[in-house]
C-alpha atoms as a PDB file:
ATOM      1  CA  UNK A   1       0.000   0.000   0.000  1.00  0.00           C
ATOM      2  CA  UNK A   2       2.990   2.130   0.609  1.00  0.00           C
ATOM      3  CA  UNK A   3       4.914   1.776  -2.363  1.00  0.00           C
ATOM      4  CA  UNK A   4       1.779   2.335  -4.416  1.00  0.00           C
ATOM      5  CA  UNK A   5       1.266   5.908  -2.388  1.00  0.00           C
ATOM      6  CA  UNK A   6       4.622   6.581  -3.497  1.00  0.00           C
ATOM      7  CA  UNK A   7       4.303   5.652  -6.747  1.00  0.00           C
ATOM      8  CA  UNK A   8       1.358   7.964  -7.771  1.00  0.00           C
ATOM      9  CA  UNK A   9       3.179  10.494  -5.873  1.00  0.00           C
ATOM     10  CA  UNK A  10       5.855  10.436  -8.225  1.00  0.00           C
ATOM     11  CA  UNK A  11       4.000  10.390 -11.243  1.00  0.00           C
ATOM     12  CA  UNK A  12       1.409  13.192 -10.079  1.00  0.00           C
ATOM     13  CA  UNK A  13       4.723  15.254  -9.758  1.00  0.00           C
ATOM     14  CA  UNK A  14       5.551  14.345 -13.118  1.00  0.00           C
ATOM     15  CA  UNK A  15       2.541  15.112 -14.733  1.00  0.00           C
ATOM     16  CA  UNK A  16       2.545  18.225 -13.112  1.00  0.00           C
ATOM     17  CA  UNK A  17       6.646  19.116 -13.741  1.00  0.00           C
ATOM     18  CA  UNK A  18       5.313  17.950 -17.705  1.00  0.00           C
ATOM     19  CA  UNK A  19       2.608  20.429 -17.776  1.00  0.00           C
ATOM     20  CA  UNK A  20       4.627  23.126 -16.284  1.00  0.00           C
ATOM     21  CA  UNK A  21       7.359  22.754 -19.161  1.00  0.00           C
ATOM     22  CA  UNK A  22       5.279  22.369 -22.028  1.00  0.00           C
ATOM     23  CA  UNK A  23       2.859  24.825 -21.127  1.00  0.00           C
ATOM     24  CA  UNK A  24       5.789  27.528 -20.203  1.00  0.00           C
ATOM     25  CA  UNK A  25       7.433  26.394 -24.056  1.00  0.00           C
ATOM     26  CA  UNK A  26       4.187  26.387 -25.970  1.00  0.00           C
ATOM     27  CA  UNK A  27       2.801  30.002 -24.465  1.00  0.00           C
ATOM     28  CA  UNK A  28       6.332  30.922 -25.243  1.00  0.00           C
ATOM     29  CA  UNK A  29       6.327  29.705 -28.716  1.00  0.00           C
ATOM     30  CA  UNK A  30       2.682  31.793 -29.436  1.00  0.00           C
ATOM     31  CA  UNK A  31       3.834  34.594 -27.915  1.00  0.00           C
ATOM     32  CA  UNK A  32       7.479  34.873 -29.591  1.00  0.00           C
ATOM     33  CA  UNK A  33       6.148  34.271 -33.046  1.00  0.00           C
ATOM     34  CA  UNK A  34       8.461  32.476 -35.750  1.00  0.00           C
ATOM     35  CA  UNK A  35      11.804  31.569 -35.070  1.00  0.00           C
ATOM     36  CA  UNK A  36      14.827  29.571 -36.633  1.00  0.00           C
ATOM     37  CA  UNK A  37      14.310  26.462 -34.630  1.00  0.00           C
ATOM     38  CA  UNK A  38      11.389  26.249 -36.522  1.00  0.00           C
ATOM     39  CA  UNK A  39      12.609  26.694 -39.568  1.00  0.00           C
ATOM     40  CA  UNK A  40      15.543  24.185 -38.967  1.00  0.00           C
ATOM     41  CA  UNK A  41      12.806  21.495 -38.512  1.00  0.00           C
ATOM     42  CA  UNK A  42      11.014  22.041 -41.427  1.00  0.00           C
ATOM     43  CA  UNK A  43      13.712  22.605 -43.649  1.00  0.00           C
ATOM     44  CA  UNK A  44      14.869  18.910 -42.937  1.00  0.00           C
ATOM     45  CA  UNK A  45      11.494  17.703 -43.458  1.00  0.00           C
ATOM     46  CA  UNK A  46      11.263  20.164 -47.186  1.00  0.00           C
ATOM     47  CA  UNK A  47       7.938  21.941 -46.251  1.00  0.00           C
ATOM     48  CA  UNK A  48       9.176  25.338 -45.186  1.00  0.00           C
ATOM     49  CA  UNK A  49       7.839  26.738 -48.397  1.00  0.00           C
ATOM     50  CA  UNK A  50       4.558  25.149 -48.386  1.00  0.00           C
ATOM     51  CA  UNK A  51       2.809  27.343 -45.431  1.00  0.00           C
ATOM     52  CA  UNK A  52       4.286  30.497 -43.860  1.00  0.00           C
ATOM     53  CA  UNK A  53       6.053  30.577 -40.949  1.00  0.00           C
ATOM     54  CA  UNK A  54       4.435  31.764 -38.412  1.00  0.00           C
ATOM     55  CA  UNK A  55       1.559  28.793 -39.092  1.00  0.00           C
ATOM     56  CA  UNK A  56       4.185  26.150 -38.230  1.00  0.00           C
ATOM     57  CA  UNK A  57       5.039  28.043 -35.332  1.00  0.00           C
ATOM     58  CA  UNK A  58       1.633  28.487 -33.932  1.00  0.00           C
ATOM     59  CA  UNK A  59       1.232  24.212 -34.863  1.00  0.00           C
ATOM     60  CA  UNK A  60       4.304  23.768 -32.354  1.00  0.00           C
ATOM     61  CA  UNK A  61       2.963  26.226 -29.554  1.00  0.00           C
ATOM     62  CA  UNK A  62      -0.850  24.567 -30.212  1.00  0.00           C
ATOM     63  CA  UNK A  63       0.757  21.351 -29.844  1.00  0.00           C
ATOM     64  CA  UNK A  64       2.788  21.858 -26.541  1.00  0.00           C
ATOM     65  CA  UNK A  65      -0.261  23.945 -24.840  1.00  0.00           C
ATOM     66  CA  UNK A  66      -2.363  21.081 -25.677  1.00  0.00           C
ATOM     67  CA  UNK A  67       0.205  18.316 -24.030  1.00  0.00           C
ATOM     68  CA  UNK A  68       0.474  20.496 -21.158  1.00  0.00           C
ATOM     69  CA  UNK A  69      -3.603  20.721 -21.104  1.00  0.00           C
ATOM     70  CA  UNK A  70      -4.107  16.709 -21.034  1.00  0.00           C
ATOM     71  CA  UNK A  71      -1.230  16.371 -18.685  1.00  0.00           C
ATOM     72  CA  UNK A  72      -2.992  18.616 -15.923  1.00  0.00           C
ATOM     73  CA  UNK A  73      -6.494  16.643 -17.053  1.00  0.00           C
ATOM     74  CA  UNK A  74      -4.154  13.253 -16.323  1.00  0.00           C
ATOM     75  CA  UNK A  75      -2.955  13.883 -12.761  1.00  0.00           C
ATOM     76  CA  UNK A  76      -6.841  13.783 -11.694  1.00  0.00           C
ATOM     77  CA  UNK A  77      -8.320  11.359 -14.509  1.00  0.00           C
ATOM     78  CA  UNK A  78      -5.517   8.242 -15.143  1.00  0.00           C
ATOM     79  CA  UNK A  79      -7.380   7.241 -18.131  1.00  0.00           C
ATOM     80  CA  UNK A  80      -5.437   9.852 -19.883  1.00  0.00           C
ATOM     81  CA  UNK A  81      -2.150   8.748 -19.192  1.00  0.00           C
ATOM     82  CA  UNK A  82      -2.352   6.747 -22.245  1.00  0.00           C
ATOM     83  CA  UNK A  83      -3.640  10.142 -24.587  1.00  0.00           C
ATOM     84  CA  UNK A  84      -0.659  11.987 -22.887  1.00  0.00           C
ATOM     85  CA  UNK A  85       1.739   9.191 -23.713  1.00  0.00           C
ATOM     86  CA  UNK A  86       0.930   8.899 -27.286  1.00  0.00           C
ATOM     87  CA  UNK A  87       1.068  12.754 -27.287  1.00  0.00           C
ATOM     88  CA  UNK A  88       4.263  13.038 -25.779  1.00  0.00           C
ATOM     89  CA  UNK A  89       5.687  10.283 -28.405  1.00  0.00           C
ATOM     90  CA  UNK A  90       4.595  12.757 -31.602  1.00  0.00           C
ATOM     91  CA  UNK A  91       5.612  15.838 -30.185  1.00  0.00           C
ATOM     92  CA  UNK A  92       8.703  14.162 -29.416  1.00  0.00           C
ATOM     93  CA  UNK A  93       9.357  11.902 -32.794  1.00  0.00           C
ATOM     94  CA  UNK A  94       9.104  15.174 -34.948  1.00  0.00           C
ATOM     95  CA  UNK A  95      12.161  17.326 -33.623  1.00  0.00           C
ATOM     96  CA  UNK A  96      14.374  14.288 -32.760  1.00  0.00           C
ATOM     97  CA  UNK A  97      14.149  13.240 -36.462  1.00  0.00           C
ATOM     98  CA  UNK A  98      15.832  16.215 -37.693  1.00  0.00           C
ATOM     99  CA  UNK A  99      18.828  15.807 -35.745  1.00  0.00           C
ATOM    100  CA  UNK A 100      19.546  13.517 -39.534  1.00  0.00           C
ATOM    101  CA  UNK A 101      19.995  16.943 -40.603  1.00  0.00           C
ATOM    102  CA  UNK A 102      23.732  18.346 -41.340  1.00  0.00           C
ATOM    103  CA  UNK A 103      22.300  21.670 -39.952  1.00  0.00           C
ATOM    104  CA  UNK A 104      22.131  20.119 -36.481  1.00  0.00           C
ATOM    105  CA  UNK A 105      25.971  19.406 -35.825  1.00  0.00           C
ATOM    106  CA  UNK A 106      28.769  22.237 -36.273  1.00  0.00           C
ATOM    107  CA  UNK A 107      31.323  21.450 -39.464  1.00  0.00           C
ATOM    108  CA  UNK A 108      33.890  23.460 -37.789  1.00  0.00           C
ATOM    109  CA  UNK A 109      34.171  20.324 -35.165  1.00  0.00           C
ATOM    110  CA  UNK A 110      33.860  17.780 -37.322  1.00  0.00           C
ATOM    111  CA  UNK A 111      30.244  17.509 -37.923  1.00  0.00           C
ATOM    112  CA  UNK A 112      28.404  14.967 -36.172  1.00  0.00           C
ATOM    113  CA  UNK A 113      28.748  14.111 -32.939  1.00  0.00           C
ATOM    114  CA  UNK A 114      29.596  17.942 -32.432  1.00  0.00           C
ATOM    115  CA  UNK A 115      26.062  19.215 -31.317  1.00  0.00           C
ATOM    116  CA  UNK A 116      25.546  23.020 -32.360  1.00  0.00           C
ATOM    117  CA  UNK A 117      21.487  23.351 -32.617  1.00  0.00           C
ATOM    118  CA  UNK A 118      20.490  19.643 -31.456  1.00  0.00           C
ATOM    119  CA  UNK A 119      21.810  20.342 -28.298  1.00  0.00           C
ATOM    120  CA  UNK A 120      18.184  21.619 -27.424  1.00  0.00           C
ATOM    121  CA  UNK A 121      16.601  18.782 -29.929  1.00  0.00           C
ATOM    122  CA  UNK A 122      18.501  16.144 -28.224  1.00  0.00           C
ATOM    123  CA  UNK A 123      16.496  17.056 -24.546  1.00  0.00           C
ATOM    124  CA  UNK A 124      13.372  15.147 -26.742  1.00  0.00           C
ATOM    125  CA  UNK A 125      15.070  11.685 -26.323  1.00  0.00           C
ATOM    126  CA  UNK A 126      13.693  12.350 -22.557  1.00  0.00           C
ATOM    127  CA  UNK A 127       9.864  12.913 -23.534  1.00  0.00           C
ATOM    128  CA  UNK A 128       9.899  10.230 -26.014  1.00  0.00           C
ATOM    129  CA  UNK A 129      10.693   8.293 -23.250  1.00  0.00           C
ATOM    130  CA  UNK A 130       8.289   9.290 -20.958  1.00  0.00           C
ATOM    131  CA  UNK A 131       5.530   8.663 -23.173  1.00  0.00           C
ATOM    132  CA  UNK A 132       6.296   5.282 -23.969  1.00  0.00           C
ATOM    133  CA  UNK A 133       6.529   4.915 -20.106  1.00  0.00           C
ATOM    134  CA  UNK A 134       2.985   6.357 -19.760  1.00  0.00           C
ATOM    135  CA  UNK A 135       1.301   4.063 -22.739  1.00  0.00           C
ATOM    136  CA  UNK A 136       2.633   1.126 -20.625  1.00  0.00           C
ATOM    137  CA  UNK A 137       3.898  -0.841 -22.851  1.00  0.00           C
ATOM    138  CA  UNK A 138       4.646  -4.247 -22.240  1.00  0.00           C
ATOM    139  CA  UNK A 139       7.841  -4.778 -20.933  1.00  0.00           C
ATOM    140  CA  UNK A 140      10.275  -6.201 -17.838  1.00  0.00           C
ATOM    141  CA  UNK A 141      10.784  -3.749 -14.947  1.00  0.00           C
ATOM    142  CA  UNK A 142      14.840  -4.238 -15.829  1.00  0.00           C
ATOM    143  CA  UNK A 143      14.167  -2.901 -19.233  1.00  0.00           C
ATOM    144  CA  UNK A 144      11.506  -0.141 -18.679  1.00  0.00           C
ATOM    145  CA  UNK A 145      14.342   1.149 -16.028  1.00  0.00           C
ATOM    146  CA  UNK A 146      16.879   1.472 -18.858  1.00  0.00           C
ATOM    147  CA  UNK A 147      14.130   3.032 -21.028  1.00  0.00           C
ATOM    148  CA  UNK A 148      13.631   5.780 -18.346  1.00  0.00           C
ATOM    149  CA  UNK A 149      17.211   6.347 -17.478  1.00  0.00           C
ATOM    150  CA  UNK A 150      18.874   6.239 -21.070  1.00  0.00           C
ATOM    151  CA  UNK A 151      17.570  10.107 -22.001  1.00  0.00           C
ATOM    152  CA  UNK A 152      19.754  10.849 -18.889  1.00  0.00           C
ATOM    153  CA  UNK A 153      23.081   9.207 -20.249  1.00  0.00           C
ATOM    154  CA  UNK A 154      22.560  10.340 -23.255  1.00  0.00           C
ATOM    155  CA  UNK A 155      22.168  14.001 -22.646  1.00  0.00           C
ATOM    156  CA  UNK A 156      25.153  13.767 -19.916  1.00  0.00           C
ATOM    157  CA  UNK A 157      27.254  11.758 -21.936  1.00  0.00           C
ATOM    158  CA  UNK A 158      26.817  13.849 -25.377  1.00  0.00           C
ATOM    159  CA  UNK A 159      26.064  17.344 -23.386  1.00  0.00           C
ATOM    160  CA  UNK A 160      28.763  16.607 -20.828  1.00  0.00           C
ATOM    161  CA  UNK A 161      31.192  15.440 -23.662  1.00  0.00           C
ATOM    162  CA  UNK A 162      31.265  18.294 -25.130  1.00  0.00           C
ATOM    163  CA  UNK A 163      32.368  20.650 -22.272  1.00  0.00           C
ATOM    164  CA  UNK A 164      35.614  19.440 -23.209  1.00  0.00           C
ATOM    165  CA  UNK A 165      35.928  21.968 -26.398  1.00  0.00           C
ATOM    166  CA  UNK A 166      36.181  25.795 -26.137  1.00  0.00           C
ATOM    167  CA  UNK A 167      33.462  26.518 -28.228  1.00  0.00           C
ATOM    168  CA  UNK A 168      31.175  24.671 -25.351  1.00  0.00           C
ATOM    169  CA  UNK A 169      33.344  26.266 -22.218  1.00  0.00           C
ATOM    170  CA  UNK A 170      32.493  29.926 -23.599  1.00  0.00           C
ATOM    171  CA  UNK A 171      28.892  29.034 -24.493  1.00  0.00           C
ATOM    172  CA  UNK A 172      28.242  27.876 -20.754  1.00  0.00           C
ATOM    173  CA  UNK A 173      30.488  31.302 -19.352  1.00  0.00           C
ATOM    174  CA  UNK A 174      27.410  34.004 -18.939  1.00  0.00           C
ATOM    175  CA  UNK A 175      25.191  30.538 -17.287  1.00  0.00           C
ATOM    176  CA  UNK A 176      28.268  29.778 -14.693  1.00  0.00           C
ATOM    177  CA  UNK A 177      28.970  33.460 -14.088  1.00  0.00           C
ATOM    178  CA  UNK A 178      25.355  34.270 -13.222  1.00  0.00           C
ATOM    179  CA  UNK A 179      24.998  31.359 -10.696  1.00  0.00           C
ATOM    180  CA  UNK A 180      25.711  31.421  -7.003  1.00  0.00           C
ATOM    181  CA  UNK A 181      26.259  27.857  -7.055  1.00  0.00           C
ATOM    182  CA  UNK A 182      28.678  27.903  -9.683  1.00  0.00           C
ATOM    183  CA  UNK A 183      30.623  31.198 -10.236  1.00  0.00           C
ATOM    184  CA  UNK A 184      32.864  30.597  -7.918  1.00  0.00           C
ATOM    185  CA  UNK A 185      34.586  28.090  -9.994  1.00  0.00           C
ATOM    186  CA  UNK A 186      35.852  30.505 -12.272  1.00  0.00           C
ATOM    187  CA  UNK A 187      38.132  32.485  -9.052  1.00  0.00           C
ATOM    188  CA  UNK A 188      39.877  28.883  -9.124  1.00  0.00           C
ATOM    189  CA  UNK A 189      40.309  27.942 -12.587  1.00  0.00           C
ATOM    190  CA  UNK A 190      39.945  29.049 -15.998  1.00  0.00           C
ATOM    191  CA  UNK A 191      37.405  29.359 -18.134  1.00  0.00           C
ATOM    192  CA  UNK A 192      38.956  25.648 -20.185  1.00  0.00           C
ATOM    193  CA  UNK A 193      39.329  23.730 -16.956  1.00  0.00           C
ATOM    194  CA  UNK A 194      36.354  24.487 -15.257  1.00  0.00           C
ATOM    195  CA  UNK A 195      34.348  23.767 -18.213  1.00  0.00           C
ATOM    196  CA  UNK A 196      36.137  20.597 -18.122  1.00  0.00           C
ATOM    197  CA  UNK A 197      35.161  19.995 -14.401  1.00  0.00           C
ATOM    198  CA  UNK A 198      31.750  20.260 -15.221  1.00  0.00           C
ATOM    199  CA  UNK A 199      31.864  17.472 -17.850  1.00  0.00           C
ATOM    200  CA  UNK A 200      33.720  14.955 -15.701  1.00  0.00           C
ATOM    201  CA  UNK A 201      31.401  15.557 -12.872  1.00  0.00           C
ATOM    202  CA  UNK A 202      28.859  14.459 -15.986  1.00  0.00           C
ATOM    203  CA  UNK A 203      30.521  11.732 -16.752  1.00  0.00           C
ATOM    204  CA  UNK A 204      31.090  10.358 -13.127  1.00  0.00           C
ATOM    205  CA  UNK A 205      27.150  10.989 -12.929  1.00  0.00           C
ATOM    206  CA  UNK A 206      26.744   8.627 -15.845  1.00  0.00           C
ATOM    207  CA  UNK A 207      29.352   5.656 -13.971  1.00  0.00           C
ATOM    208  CA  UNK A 208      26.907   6.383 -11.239  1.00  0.00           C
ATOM    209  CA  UNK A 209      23.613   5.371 -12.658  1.00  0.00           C
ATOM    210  CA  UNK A 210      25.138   2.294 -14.974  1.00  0.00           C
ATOM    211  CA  UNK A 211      26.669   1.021 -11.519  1.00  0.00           C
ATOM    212  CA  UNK A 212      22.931   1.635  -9.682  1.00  0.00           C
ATOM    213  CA  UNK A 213      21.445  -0.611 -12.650  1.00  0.00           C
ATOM    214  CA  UNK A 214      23.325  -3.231 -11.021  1.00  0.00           C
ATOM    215  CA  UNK A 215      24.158  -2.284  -7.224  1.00  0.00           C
ATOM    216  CA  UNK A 216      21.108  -0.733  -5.615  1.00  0.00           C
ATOM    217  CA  UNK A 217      22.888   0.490  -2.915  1.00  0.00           C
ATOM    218  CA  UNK A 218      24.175   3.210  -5.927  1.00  0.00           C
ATOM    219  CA  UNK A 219      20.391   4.217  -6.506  1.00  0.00           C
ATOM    220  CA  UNK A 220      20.245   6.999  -3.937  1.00  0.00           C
ATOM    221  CA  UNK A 221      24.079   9.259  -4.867  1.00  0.00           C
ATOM    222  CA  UNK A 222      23.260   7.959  -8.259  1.00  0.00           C
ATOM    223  CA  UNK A 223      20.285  10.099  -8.656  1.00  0.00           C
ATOM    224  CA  UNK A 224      21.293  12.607  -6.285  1.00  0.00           C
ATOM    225  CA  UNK A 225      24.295  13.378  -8.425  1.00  0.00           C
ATOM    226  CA  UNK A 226      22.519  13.649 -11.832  1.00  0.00           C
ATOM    227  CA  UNK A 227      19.338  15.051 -10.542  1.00  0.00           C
ATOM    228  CA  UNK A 228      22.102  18.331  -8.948  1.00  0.00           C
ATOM    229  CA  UNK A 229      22.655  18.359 -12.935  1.00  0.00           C
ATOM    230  CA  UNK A 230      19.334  18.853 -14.119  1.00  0.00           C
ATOM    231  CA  UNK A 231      17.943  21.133 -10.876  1.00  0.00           C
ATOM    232  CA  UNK A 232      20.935  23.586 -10.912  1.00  0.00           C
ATOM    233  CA  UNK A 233      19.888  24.149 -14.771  1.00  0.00           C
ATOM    234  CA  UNK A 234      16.750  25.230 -13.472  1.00  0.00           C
ATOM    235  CA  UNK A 235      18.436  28.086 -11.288  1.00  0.00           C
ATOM    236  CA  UNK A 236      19.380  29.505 -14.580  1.00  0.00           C
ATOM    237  CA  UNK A 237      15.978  30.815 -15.194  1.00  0.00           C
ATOM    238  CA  UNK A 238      16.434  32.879 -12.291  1.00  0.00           C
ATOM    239  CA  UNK A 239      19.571  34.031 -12.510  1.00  0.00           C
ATOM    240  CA  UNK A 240      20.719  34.356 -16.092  1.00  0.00           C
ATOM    241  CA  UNK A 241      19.236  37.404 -17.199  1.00  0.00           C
ATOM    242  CA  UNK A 242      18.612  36.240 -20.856  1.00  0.00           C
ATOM    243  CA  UNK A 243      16.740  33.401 -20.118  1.00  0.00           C
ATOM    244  CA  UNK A 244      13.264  35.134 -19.203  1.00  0.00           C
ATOM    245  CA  UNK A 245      11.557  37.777 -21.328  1.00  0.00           C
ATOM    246  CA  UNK A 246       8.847  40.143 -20.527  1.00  0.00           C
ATOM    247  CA  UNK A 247       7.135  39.907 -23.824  1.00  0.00           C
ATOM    248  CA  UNK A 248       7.795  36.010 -24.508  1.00  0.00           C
ATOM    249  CA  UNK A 249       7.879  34.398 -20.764  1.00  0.00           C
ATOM    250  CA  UNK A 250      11.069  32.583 -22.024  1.00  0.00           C
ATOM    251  CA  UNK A 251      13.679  33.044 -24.359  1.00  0.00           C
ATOM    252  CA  UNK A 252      15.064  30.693 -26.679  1.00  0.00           C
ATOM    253  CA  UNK A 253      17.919  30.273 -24.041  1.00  0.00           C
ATOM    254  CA  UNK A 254      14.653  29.505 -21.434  1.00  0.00           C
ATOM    255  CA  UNK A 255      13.210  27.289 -24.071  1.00  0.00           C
ATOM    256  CA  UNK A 256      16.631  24.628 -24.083  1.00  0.00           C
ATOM    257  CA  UNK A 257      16.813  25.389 -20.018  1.00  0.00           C
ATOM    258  CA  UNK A 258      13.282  24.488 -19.421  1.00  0.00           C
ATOM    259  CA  UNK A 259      13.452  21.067 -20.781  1.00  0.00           C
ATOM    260  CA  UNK A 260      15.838  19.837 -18.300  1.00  0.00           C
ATOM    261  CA  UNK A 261      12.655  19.444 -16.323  1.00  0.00           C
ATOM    262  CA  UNK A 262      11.754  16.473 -18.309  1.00  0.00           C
ATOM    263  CA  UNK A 263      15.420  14.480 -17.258  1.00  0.00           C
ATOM    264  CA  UNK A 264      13.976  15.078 -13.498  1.00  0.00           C
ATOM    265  CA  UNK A 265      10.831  13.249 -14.820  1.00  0.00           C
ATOM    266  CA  UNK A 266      13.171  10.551 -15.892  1.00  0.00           C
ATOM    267  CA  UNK A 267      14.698  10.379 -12.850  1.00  0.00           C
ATOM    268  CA  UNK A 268      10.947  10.196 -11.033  1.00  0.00           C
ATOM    269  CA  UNK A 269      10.602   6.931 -12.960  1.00  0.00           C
ATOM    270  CA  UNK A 270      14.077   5.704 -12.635  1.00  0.00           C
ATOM    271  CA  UNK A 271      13.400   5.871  -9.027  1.00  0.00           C
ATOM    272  CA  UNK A 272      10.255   4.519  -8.518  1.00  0.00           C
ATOM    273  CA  UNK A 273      11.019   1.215 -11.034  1.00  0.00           C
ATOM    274  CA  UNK A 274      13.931   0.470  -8.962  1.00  0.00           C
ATOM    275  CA  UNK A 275      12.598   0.783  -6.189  1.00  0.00           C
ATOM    276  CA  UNK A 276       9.809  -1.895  -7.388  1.00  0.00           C
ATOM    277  CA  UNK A 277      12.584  -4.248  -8.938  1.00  0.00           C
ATOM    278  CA  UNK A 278      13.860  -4.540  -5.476  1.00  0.00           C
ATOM    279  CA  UNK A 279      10.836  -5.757  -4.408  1.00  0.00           C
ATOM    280  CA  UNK A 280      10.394  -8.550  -6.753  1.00  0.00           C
END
């Protein structure tokens, strides 16, 4: 009886961290009109020319207002778990295709796996998880915990990876500089190493949940660690000045921030299916 309290716990919080993002990105989106994220999506699917701009745009914002919309229905009515699920999967399965696209990796690096605009189009891997999590799709705790935790490597692998270039250590400066929790690295080291401090502590997060797959015991500093990640991204909003806007709610900037909310999500379910594969 316990563990089930706990377990609708975490997915009420879920729902509700789900409609919070999408309903802060989709207002966003209506608000801030058309933009070249937009455009970078349908240029890899060829249909830019067929409508004008700002209708694709107001499809996006429509179609993240109305997964925030069933999401708050959900936390009350369960039968719409399954809606939101299959939901989240579109929303999701439309952006993550276009990271085919050459336009989503930087040439100067190398190309691919150099992440210039997927960086933000990556974060979908995370709600394409969740909604096959929320269909319920038939499948072994074990597995369903690798489906809810794998959006989390990825993103701290790839993300984490890439802290290791310049190009990534100056796009993170104004983010480190404006937080309290992190400025102070820069009084220490420079601008290189503590960008690569940041993407080892990534990494070890990473050895951390792989070893809690397999040694429970892990489960708690596993999470702990990568969850810091994904909440200290969410100071950002608050302290980076660009991230919020007065006529849009969010920026761009706030758009790629905001997501991290889903990887806490992930983590939700990570927890909650370990926690019932101990039991079994």
């Amino acid at each position: 009886m316990k563990q089930q309290y706990f377990k609708q716990t975490y997915i009420k919080l879920a729902l509700l961290l789900i409609a919070i993002s999408t309903g802060l990105l989709g207002l966003s989106m209506a608000l801030m009109g058309h933009h070249k994220h937009i455009t970078l999506a349908t240029d890899f699917y060829g249909i830019t020319a067929f409508l004008p701009g700002y209708i694709y745009n107001l499809l996006a914002a429509f179609s993240f207002i109305a997964v925030s919309v069933i999401a708050c229905l959900a936390i009350k009515h369960t039968r719409l778990r399954a809606l939101l699920g299959y939901s989240l999967i579109v929303v999701s399965v439309v952006p993550l295709f276009s990271l085919l696209g050459q336009s989503m990796w930087i040439d100067s690096l190398g190309g691919f796996p150099a992440i210039g605009s997927g960086q933000g189009v990556i974060k979908y891997f995370a709600l394409l998880s969740i909604g096959l999590l929320f269909i319920e799709i038939d499948l072994s705790v074990k597995t369903k915990q690798w489906l809810s935790v794998i959006p989390v490597l990825v993103v701290l692998v790839w993300i984490g990876g890439m802290k290791f270039t310049l190009l990534e250590a100056k796009g993170i400066e104004d983010l480190v500089l404006s937080s309290p929790f992190m400025s102070w690295m820069y009084s220490i080291w420079d601008l290189q190493t503590t960008s690569n401090i940041i993407g080892i502590y990534d990494l070890i997060a990473v050895a951390l949940i792989i070893a809690a797959m397999f040694n429970s015991r892990l489960l708690v500093p596993a999470i702990l660690m990568s969850g810091a990640v994904f909440a200290v991204t969410q100071t950002f909003l608050i302290t980076w000045g660009a991230a919020l806007s007065s006529e849009t709610l969010l920026s761009t900037g706030g758009h790629f921030l905001i997501k991290d909310l889903w990887f806490i999500v992930n983590l939700f379910f990570f927890w909650q299916l370990s926690k019932q594969s101990q039991l079994k």
